[in-house]
C-alpha atoms as a PDB file:
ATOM      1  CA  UNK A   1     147.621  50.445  74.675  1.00  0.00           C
ATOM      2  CA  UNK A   2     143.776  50.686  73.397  1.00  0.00           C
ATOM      3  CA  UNK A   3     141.741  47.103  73.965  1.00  0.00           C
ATOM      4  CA  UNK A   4     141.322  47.739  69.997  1.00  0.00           C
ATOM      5  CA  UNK A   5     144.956  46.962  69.286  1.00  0.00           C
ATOM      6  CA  UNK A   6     144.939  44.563  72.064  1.00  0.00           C
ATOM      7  CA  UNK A   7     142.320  42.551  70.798  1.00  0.00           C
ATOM      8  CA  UNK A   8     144.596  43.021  67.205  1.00  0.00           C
ATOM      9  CA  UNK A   9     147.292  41.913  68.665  1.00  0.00           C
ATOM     10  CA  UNK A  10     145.608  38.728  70.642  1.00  0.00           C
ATOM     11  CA  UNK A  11     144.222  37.099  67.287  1.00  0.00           C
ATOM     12  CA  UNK A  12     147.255  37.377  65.281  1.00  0.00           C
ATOM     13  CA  UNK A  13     148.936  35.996  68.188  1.00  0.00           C
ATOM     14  CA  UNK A  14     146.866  33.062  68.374  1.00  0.00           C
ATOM     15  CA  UNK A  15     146.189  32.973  64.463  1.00  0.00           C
ATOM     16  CA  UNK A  16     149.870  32.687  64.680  1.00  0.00           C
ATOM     17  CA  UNK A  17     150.125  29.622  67.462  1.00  0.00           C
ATOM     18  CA  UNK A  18     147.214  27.668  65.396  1.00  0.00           C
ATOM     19  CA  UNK A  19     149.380  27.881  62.432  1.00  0.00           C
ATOM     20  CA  UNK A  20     152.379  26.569  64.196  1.00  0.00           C
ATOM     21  CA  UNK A  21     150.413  23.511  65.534  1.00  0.00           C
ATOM     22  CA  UNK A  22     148.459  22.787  61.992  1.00  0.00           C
ATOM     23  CA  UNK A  23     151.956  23.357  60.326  1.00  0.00           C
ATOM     24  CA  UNK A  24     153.365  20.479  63.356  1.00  0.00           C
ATOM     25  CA  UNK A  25     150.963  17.946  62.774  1.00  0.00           C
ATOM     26  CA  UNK A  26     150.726  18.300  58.712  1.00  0.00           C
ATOM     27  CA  UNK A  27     153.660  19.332  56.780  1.00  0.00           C
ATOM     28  CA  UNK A  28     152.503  19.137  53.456  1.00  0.00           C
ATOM     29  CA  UNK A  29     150.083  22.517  54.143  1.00  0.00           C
ATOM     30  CA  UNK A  30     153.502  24.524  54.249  1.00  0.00           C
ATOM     31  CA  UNK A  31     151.465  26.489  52.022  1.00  0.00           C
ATOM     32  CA  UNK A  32     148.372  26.660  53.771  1.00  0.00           C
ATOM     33  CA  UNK A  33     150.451  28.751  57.029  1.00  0.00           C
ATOM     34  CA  UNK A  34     151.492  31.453  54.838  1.00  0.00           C
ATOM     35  CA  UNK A  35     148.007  31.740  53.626  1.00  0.00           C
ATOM     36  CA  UNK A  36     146.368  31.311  57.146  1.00  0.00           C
ATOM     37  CA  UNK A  37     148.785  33.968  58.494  1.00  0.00           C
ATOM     38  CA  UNK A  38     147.956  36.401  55.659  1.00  0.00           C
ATOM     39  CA  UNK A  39     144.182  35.968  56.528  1.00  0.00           C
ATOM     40  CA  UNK A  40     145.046  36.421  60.247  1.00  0.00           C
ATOM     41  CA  UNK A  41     146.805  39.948  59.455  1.00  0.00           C
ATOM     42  CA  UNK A  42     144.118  41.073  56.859  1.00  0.00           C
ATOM     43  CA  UNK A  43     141.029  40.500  59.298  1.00  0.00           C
ATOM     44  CA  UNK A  44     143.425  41.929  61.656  1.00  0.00           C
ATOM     45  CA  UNK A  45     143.582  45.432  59.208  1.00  0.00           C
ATOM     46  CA  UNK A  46     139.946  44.895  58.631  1.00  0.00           C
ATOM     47  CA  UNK A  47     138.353  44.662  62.275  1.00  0.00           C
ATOM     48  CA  UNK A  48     140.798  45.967  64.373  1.00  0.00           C
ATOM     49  CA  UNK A  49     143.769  49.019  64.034  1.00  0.00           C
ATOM     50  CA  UNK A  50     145.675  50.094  62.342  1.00  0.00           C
ATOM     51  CA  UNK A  51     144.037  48.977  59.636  1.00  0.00           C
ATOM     52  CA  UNK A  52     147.947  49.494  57.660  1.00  0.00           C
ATOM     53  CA  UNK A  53     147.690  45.508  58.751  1.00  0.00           C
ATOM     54  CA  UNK A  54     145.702  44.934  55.591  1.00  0.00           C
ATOM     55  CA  UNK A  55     148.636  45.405  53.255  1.00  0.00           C
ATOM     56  CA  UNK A  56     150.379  43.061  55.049  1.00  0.00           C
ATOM     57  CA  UNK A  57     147.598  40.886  55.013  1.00  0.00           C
ATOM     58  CA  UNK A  58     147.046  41.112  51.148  1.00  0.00           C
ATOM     59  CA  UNK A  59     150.551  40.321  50.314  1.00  0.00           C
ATOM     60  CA  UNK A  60     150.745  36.844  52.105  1.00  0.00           C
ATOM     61  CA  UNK A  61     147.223  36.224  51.289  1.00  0.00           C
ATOM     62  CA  UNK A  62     148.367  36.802  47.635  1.00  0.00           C
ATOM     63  CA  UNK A  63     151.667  34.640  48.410  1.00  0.00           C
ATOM     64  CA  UNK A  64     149.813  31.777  50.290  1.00  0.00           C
ATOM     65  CA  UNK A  65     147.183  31.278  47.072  1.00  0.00           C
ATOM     66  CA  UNK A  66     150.171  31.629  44.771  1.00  0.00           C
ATOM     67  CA  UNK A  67     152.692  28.942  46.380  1.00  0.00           C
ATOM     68  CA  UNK A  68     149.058  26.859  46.846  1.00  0.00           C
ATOM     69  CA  UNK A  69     148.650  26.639  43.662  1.00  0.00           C
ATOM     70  CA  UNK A  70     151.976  26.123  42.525  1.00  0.00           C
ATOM     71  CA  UNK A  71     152.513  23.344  45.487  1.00  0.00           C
ATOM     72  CA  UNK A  72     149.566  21.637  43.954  1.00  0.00           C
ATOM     73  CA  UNK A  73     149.822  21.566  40.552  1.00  0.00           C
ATOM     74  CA  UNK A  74     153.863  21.456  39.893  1.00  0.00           C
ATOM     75  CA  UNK A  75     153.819  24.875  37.950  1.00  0.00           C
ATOM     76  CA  UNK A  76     156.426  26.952  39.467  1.00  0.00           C
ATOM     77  CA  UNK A  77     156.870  28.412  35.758  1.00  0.00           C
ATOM     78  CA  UNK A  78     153.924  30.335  35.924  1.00  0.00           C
ATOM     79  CA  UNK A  79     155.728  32.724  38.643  1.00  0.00           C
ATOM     80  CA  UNK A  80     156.973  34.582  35.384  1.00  0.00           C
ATOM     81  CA  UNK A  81     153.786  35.918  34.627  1.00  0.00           C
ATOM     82  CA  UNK A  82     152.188  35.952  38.153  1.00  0.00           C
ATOM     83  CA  UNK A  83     154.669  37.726  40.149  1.00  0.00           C
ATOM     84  CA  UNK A  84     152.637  41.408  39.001  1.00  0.00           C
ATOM     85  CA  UNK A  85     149.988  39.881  41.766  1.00  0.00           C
ATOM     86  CA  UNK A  86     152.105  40.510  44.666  1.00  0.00           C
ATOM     87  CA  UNK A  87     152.037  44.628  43.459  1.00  0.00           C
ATOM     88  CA  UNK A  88     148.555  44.843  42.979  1.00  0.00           C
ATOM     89  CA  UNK A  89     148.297  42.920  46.289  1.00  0.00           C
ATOM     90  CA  UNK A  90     149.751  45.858  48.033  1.00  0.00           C
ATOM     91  CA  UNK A  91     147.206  48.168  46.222  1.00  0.00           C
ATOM     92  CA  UNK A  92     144.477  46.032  47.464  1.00  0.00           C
ATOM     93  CA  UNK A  93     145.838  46.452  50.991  1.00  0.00           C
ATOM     94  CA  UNK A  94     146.672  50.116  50.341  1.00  0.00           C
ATOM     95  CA  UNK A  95     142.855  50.982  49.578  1.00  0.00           C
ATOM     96  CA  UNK A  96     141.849  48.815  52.134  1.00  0.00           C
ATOM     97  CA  UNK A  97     143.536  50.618  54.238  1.00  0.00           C
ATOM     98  CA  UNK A  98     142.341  53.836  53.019  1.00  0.00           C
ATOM     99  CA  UNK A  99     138.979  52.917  52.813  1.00  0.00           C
ATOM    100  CA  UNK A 100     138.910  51.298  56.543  1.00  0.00           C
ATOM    101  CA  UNK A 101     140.989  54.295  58.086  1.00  0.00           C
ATOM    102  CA  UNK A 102     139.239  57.449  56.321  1.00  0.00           C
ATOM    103  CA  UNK A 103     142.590  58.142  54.679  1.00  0.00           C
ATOM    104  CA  UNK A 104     142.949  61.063  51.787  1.00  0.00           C
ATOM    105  CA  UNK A 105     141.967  60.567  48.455  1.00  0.00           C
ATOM    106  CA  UNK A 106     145.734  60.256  47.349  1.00  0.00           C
ATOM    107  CA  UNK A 107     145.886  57.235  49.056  1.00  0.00           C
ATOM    108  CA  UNK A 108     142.624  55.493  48.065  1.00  0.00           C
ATOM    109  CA  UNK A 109     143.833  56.575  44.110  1.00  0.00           C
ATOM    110  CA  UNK A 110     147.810  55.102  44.829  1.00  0.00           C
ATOM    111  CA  UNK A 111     146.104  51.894  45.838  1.00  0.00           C
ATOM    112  CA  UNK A 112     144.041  51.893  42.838  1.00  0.00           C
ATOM    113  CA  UNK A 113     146.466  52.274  40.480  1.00  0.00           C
ATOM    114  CA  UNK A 114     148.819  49.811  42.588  1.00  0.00           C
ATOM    115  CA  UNK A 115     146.101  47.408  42.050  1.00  0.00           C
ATOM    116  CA  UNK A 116     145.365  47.958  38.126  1.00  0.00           C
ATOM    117  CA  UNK A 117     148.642  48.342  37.050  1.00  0.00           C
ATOM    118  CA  UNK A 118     149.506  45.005  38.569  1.00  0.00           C
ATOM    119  CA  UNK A 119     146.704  43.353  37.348  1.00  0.00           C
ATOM    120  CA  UNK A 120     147.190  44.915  33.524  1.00  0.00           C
ATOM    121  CA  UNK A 121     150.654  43.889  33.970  1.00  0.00           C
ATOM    122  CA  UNK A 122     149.791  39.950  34.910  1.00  0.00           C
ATOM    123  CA  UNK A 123     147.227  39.610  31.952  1.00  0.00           C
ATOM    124  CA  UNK A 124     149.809  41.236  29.577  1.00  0.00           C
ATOM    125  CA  UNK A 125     152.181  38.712  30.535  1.00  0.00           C
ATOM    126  CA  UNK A 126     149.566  35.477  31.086  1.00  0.00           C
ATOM    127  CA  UNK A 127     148.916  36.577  27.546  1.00  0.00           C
ATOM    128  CA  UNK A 128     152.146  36.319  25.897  1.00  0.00           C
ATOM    129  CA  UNK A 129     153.150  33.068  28.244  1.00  0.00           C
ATOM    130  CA  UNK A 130     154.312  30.324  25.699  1.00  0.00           C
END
């Protein structure tokens, strides 16, 4: 095994054991570990390989905001119209990704339009919410 994926390896390992004692000690962060963890994997994807950890990353990133927000506020509604997020996080993780590990231009453009399409598709619907 390279020290690169080592090193990977080591933070989300430890990313991991800091969320387990923050999500000991204060249980009303539930949120707050699936965002940390989704941080942990995307630096993971970002600084060390393979950078494929960046989708990963994305999607709880994405997740961890979304049940934030929700936790906070009481609006667990709004999942109708926000759930499009979670595919345009994976195209944000896809061109990551791409961009990080010189992939083809096929994959840079799926990621795009993974991205857009999700986005379009969560304004469309944040548009027609009651």
């Amino acid at each position: 095994m390279s020290r690169r994926v080592s090193f990977t390896m080591g933070v989300i390992l430890i990313g991991l054991g800091v969320v387990y004692l923050v999500g000991h000690f204060v249980s009303v962060a539930w949120p707050l570990s699936i965002l940390f963890i989704g941080v942990v994997f995307l630096l993971a994807g970002l600084i060390g390989k393979p950078p494929e950890l960046a989708i990963t990353g994305a999607v709880m990133t994405t997740v961890g905001v979304l049940l934030f927000y929700q936790s906070n506020s009481g609006d667990w509604v709004s999942w109708y119209w926000l759930w499009p997020l979670i595919p345009a996080a994976v195209g944000l993780g896809i061109l990551i990704a791409a961009l990080r590990g010189r992939r083809g231009a096929g994959m840079r453009y799926t990621g795009l339009v993974f991205l857009l399409e999700g986005l379009a598709f969560a304004a469309v619907l944040w548009f027609f919410r009651e």
